[in-house]
PDB file of N, CA and C in Angstrom:
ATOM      1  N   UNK A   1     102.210 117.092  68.154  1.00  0.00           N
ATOM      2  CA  UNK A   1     103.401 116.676  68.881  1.00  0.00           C
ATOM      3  C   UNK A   1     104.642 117.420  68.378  1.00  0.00           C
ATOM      4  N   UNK A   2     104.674 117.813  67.076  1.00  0.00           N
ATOM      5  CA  UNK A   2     105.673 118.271  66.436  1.00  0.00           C
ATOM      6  C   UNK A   2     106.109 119.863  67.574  1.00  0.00           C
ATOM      7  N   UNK A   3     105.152 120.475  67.726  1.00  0.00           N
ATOM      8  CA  UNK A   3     105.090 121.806  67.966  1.00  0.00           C
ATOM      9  C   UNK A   3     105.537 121.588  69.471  1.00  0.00           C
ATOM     10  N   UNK A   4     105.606 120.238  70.422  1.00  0.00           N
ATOM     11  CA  UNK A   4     105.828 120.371  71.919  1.00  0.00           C
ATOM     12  C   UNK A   4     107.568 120.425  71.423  1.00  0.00           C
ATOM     13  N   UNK A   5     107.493 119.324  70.589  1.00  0.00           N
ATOM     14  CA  UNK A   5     109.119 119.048  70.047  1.00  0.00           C
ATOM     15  C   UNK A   5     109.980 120.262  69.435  1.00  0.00           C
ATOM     16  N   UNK A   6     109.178 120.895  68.857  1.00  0.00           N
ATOM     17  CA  UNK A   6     109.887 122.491  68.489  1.00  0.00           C
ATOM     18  C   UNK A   6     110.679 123.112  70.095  1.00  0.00           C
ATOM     19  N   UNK A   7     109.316 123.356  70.701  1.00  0.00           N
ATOM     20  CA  UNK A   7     109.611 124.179  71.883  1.00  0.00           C
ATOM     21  C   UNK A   7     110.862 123.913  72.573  1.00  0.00           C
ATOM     22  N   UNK A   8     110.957 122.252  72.432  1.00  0.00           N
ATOM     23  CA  UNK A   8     112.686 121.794  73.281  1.00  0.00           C
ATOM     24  C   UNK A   8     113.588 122.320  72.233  1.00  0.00           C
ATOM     25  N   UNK A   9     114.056 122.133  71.372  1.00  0.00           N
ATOM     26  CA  UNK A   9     114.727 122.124  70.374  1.00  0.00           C
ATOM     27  C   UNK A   9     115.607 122.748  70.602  1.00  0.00           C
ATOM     28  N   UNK A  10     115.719 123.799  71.350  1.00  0.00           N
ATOM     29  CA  UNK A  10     116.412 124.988  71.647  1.00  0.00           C
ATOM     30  C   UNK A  10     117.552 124.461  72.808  1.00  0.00           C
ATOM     31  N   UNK A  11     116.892 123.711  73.632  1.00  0.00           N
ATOM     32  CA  UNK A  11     118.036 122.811  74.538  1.00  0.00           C
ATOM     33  C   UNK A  11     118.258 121.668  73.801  1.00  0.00           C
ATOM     34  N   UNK A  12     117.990 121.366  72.616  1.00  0.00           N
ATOM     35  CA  UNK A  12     118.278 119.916  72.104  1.00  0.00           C
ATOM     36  C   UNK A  12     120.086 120.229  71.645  1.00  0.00           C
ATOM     37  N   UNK A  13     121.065 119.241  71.784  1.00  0.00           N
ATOM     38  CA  UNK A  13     121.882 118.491  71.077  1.00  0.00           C
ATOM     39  C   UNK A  13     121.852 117.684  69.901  1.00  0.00           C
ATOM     40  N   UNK A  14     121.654 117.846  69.125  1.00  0.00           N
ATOM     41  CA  UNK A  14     121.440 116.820  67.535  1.00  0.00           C
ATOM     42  C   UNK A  14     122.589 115.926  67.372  1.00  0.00           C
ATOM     43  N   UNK A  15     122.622 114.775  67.006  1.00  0.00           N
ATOM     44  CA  UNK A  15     123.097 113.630  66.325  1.00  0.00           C
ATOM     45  C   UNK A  15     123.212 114.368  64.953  1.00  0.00           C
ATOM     46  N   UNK A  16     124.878 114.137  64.051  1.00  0.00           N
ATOM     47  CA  UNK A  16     124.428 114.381  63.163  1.00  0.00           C
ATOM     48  C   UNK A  16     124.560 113.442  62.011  1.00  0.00           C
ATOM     49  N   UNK A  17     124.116 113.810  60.701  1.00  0.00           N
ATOM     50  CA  UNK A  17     124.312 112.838  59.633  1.00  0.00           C
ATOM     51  C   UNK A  17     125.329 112.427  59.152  1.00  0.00           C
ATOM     52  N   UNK A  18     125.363 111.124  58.191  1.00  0.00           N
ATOM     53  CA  UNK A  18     126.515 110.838  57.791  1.00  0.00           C
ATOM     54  C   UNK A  18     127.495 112.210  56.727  1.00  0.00           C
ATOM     55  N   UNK A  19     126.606 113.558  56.370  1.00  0.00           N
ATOM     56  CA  UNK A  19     127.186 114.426  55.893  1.00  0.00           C
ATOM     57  C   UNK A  19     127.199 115.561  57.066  1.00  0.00           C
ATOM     58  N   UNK A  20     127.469 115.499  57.958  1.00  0.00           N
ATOM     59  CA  UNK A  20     127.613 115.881  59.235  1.00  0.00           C
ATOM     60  C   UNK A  20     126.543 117.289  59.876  1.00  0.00           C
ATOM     61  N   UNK A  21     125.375 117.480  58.695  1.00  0.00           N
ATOM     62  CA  UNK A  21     124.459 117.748  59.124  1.00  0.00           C
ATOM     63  C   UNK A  21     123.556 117.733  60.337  1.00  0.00           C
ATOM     64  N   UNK A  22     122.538 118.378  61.525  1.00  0.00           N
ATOM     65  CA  UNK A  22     122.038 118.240  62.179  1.00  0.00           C
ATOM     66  C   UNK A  22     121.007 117.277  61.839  1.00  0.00           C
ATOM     67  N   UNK A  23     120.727 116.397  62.790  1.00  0.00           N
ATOM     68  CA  UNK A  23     119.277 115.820  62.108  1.00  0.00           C
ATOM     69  C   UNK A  23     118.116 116.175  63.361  1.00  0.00           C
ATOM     70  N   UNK A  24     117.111 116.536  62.329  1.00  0.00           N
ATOM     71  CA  UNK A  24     116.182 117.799  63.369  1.00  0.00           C
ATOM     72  C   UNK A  24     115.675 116.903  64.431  1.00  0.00           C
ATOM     73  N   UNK A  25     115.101 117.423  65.007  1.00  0.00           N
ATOM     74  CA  UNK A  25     113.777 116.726  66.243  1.00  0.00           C
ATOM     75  C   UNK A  25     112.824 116.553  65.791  1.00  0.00           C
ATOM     76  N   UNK A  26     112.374 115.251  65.631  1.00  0.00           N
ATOM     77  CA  UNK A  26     111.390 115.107  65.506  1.00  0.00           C
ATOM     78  C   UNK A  26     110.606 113.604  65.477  1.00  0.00           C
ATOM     79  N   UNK A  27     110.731 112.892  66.548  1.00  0.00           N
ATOM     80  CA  UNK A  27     110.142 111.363  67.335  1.00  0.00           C
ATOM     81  C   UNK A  27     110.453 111.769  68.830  1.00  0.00           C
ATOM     82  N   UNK A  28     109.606 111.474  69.181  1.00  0.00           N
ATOM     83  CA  UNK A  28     109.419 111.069  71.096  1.00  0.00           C
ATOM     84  C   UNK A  28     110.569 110.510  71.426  1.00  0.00           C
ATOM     85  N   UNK A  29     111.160 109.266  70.670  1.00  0.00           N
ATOM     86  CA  UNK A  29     112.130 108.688  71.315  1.00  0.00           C
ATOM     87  C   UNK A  29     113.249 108.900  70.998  1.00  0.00           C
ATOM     88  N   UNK A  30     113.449 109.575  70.014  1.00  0.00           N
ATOM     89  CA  UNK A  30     114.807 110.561  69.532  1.00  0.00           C
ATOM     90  C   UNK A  30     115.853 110.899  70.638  1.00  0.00           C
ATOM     91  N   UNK A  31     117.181 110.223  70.120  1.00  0.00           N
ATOM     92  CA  UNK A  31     118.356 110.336  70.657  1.00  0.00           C
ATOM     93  C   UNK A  31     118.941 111.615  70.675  1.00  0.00           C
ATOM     94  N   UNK A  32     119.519 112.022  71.672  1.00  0.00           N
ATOM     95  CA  UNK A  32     120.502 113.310  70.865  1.00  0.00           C
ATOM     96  C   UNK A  32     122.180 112.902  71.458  1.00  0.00           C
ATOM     97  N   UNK A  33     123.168 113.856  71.334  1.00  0.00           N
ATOM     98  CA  UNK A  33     124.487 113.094  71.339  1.00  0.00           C
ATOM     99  C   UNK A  33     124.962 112.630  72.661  1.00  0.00           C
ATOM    100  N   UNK A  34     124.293 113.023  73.587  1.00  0.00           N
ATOM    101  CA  UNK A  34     124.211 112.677  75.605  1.00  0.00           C
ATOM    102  C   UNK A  34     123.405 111.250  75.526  1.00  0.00           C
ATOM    103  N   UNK A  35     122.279 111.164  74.745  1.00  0.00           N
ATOM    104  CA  UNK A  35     121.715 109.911  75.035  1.00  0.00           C
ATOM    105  C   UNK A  35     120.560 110.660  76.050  1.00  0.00           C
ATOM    106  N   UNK A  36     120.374 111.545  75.541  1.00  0.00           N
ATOM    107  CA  UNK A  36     118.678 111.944  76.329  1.00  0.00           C
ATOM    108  C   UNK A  36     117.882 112.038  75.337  1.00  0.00           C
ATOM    109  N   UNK A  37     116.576 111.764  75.740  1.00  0.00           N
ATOM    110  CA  UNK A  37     115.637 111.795  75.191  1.00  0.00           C
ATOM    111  C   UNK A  37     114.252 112.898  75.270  1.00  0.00           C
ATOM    112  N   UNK A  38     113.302 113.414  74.378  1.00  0.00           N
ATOM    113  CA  UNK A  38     112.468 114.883  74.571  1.00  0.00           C
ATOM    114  C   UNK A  38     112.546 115.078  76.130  1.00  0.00           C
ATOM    115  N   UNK A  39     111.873 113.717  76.463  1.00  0.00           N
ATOM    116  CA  UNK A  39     111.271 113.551  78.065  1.00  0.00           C
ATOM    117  C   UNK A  39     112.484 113.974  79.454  1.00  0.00           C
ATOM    118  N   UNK A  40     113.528 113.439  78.994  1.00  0.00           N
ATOM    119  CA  UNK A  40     114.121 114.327  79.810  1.00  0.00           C
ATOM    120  C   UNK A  40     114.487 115.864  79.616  1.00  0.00           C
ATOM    121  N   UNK A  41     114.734 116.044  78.301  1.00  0.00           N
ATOM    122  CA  UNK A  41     114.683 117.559  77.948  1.00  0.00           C
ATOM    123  C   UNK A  41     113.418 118.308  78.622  1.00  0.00           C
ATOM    124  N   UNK A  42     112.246 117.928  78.284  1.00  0.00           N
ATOM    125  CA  UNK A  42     111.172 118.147  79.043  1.00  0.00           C
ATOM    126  C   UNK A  42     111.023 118.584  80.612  1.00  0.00           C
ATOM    127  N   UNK A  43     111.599 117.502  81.170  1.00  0.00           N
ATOM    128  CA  UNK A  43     111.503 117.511  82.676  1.00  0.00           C
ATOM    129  C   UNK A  43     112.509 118.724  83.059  1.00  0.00           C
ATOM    130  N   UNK A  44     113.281 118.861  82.785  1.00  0.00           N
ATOM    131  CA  UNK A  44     114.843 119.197  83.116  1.00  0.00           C
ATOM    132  C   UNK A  44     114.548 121.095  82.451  1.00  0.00           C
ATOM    133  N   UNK A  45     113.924 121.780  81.044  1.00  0.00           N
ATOM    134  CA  UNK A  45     113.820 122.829  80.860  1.00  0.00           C
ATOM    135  C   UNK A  45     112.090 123.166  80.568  1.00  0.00           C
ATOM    136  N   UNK A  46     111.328 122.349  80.567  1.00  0.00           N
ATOM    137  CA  UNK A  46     110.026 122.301  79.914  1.00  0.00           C
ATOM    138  C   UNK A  46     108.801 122.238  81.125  1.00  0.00           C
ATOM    139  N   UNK A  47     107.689 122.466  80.733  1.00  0.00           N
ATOM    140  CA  UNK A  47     106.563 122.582  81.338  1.00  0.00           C
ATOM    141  C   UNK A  47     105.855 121.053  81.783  1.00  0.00           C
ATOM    142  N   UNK A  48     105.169 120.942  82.818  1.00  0.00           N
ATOM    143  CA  UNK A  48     104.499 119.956  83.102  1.00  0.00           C
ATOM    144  C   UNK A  48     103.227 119.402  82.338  1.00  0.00           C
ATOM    145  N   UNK A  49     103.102 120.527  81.167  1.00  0.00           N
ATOM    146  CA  UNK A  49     102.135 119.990  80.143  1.00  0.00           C
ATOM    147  C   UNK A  49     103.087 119.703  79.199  1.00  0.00           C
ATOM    148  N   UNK A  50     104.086 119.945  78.962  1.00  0.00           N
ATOM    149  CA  UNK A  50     105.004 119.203  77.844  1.00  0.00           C
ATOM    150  C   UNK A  50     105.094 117.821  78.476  1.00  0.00           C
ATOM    151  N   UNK A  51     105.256 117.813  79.804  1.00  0.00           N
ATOM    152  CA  UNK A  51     105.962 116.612  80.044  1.00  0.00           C
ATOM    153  C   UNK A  51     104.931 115.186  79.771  1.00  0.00           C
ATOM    154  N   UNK A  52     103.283 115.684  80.022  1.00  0.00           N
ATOM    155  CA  UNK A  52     101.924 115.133  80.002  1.00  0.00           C
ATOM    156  C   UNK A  52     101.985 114.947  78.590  1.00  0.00           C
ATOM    157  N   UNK A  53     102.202 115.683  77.864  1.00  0.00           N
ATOM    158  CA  UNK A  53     102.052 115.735  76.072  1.00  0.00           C
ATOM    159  C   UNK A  53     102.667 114.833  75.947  1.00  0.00           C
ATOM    160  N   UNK A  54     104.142 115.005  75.960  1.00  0.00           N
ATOM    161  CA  UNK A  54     105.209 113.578  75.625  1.00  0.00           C
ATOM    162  C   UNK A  54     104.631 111.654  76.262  1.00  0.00           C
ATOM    163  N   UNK A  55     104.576 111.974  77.438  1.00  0.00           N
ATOM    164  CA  UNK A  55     103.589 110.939  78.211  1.00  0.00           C
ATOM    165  C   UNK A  55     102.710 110.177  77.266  1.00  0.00           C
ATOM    166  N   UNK A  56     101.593 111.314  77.023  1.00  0.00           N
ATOM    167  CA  UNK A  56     100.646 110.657  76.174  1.00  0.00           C
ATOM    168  C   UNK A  56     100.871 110.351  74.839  1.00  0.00           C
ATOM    169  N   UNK A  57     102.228 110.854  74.111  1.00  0.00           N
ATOM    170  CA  UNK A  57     102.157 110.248  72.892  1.00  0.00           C
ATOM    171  C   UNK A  57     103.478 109.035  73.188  1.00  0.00           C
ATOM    172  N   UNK A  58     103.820 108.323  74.203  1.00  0.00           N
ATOM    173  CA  UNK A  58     104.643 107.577  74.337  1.00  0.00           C
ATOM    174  C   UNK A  58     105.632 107.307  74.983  1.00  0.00           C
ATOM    175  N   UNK A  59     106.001 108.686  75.759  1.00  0.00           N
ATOM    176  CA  UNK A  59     107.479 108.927  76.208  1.00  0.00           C
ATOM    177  C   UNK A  59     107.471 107.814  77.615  1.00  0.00           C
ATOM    178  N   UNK A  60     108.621 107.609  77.801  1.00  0.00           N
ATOM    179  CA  UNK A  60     108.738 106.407  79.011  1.00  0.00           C
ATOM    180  C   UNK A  60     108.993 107.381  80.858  1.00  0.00           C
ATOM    181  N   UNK A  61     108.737 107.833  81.373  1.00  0.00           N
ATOM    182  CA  UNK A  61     109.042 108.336  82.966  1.00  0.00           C
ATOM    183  C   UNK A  61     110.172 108.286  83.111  1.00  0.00           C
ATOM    184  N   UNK A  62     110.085 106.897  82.947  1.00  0.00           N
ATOM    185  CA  UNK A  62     111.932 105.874  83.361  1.00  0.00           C
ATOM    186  C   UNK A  62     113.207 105.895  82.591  1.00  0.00           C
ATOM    187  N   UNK A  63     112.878 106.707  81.429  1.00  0.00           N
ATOM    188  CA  UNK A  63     114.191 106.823  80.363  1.00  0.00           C
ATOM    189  C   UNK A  63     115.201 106.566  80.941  1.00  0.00           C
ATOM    190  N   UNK A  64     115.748 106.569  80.366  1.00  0.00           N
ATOM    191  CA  UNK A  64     117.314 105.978  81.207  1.00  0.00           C
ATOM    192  C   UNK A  64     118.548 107.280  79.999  1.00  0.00           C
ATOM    193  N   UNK A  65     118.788 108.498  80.438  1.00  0.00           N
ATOM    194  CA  UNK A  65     119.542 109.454  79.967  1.00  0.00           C
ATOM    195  C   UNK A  65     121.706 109.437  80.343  1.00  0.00           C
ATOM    196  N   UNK A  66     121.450 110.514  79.601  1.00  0.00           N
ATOM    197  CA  UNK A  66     123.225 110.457  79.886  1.00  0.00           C
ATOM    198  C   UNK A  66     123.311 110.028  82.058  1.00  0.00           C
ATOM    199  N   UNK A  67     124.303 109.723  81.667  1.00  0.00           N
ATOM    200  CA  UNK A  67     124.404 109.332  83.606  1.00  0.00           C
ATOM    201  C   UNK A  67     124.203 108.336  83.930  1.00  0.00           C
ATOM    202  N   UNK A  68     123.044 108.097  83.285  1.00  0.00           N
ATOM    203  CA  UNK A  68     121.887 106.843  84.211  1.00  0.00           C
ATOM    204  C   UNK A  68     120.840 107.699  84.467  1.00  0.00           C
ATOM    205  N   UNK A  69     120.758 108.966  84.338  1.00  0.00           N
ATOM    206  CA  UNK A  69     119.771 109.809  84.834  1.00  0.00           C
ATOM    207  C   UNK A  69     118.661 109.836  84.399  1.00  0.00           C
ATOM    208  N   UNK A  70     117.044 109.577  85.254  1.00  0.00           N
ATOM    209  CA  UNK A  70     115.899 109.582  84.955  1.00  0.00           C
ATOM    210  C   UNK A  70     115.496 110.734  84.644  1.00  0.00           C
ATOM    211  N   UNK A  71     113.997 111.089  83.674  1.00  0.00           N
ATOM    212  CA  UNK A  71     113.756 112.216  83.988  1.00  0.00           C
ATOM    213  C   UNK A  71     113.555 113.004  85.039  1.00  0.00           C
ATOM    214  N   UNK A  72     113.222 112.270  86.362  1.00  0.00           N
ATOM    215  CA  UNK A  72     112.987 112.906  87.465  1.00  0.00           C
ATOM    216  C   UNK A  72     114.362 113.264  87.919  1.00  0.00           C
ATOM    217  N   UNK A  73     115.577 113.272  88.151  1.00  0.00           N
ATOM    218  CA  UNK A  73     117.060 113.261  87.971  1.00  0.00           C
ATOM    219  C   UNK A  73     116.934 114.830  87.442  1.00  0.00           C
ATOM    220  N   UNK A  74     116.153 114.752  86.111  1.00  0.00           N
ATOM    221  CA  UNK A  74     116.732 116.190  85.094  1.00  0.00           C
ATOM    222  C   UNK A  74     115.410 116.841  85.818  1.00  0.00           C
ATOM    223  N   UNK A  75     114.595 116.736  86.185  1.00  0.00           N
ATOM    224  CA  UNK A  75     113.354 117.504  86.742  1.00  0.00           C
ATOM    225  C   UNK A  75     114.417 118.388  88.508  1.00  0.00           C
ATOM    226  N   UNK A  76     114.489 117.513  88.930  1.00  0.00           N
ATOM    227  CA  UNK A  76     115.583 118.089  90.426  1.00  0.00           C
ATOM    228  C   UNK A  76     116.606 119.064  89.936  1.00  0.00           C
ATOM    229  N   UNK A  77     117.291 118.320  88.459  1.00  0.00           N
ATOM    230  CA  UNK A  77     118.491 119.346  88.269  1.00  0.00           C
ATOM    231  C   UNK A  77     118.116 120.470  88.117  1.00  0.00           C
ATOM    232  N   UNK A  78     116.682 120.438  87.189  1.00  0.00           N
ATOM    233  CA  UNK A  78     116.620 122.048  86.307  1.00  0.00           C
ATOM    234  C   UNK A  78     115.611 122.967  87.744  1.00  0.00           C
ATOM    235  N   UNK A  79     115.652 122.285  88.859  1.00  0.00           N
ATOM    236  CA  UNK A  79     115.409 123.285  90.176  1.00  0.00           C
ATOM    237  C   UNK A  79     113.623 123.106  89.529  1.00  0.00           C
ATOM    238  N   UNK A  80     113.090 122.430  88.535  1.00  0.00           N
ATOM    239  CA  UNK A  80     111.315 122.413  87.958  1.00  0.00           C
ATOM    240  C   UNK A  80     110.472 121.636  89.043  1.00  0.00           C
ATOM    241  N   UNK A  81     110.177 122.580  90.490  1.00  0.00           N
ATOM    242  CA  UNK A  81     109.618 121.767  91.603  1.00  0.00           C
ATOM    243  C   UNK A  81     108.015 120.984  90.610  1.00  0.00           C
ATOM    244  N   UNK A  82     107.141 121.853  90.164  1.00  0.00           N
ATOM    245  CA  UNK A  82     106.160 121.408  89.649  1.00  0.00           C
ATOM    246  C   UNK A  82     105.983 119.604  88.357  1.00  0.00           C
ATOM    247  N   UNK A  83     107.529 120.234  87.782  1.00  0.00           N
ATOM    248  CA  UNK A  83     107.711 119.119  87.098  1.00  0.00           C
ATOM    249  C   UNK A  83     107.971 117.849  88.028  1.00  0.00           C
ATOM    250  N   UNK A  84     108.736 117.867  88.925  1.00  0.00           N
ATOM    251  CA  UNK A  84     109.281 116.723  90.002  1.00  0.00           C
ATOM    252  C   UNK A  84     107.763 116.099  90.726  1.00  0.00           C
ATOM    253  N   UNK A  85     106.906 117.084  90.930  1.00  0.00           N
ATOM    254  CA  UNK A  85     105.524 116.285  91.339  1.00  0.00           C
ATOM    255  C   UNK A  85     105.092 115.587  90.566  1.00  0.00           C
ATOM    256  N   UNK A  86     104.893 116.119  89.174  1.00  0.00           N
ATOM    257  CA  UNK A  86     104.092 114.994  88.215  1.00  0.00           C
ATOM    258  C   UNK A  86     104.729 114.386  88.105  1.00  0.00           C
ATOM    259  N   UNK A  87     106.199 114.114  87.989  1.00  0.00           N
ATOM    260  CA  UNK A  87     106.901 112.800  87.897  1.00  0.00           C
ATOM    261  C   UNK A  87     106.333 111.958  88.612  1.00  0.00           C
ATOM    262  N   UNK A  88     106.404 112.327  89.704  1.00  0.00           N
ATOM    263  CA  UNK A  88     106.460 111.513  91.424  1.00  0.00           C
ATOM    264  C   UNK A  88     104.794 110.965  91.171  1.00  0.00           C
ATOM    265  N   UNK A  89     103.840 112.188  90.394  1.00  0.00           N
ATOM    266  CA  UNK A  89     102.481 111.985  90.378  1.00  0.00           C
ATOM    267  C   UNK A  89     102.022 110.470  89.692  1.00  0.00           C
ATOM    268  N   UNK A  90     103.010 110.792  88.691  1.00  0.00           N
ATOM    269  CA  UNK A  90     102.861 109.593  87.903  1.00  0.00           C
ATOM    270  C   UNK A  90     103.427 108.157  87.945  1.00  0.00           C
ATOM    271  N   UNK A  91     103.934 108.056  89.233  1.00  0.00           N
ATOM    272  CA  UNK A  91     104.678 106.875  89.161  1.00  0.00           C
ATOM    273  C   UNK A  91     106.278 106.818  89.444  1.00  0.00           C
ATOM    274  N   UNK A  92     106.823 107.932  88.676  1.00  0.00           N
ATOM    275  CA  UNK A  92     108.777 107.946  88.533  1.00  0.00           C
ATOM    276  C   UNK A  92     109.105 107.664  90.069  1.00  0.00           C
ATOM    277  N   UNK A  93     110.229 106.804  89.588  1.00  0.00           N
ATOM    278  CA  UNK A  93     110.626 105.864  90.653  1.00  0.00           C
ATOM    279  C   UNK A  93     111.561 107.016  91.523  1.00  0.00           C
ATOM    280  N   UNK A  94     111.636 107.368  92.903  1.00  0.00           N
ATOM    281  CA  UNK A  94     112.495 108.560  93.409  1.00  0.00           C
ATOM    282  C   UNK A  94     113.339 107.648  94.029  1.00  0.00           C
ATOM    283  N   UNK A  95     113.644 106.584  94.295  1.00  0.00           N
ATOM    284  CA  UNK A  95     114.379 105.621  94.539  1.00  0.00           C
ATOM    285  C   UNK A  95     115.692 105.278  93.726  1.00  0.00           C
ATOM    286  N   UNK A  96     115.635 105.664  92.298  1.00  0.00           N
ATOM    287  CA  UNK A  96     116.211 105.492  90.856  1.00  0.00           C
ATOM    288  C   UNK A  96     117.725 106.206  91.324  1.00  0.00           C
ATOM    289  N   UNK A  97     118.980 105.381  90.975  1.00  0.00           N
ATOM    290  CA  UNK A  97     119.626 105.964  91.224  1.00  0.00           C
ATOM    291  C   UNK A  97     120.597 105.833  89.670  1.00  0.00           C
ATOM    292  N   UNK A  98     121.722 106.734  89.655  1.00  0.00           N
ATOM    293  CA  UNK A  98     122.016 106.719  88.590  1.00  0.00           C
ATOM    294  C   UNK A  98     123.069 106.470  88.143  1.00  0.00           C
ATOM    295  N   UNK A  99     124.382 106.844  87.425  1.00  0.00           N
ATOM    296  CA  UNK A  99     125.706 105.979  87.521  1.00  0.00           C
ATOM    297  C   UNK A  99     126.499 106.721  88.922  1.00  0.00           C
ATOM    298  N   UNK A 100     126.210 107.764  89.037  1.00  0.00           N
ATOM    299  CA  UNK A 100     127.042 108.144  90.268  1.00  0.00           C
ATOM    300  C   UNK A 100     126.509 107.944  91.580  1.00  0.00           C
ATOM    301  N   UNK A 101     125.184 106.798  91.852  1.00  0.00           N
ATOM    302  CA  UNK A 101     125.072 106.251  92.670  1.00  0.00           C
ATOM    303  C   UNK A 101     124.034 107.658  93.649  1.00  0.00           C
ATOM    304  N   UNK A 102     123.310 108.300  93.056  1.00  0.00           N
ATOM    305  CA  UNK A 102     122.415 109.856  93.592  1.00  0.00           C
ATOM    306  C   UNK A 102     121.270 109.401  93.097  1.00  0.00           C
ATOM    307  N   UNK A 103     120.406 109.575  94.113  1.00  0.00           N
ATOM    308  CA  UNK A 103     118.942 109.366  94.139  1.00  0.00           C
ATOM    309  C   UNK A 103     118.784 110.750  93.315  1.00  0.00           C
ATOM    310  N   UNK A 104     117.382 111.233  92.618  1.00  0.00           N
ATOM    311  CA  UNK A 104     117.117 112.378  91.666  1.00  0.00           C
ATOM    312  C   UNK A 104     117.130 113.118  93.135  1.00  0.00           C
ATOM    313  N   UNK A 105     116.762 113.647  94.018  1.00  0.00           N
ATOM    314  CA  UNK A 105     116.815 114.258  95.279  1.00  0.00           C
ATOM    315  C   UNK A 105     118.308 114.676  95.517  1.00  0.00           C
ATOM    316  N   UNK A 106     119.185 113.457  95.519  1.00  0.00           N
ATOM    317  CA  UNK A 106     120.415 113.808  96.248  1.00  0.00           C
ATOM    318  C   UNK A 106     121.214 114.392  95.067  1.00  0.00           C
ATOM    319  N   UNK A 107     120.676 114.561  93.480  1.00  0.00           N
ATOM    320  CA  UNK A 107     121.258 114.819  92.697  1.00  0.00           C
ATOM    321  C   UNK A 107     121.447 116.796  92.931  1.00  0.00           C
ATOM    322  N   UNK A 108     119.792 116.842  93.117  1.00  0.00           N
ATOM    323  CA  UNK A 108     119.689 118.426  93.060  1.00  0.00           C
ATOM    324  C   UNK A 108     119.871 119.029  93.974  1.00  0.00           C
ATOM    325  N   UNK A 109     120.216 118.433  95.454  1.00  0.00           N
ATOM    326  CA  UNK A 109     120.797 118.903  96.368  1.00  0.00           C
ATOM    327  C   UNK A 109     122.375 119.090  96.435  1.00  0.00           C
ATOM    328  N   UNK A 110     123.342 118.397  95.614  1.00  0.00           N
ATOM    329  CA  UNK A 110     124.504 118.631  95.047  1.00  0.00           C
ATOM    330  C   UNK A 110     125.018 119.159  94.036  1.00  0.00           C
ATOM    331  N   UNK A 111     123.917 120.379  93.141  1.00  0.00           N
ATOM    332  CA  UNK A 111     124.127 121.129  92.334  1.00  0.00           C
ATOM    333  C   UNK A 111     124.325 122.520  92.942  1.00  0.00           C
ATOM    334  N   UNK A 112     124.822 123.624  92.163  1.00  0.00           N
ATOM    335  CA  UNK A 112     125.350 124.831  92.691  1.00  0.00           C
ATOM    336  C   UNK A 112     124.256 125.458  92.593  1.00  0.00           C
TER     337      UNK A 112
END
């Protein structure tokens, strides 16, 4: 799991320590300073086997990220058609709307 968590890292934001250090990646459910979690990092820059990896060691579909935004939300944004199926494959609610009131659909249709 460590090694799917490397691969984001690179789009990760870190929380940092009380000596204002980064604190690395490394839990499924790990915060960063937006309030997203791997799984949306995943959806949003990552592969549909990252997103299955995270899945199976715990990650939630439904996270609830900066916005209100689901992973399927960050799957539409990052234009990842393949990722947006397995969402959808798996259940993620496309109904989900988020603080600005955008279905994950109407989100990525209002990006540039």
């Amino acid at each position: 799991m460590l090694t799917k968590l490397k691969k984001l890292e690179q789009y990760w934001w870190p929380l940092t320590d009380d000596n204002g250090l980064d604190i690395p990646l490394t839990e499924i459910t790990q915060k960063n300073v937006f309030g997203e979690m791997p799984i949306h990092i995943a959806a949003w820059k990552g592969t549909p086997e990252d997103i299955t990896s995270l899945i199976s060691g715990g990650a939630n579909i439904e996270e609830i990220g900066e916005y209100g935004m689901t992973p399927l939300h960050y799957a539409y944004m990052g234009k990842k058609t393949a990722n947006v199926e397995l969402l959808i494959e798996l259940g993620a609610n496309r109904l989900a709307k988020c603080e600005m009131g955008l279905m994950p659909h109407e989100r990525h249709e209002n990006e540039k």
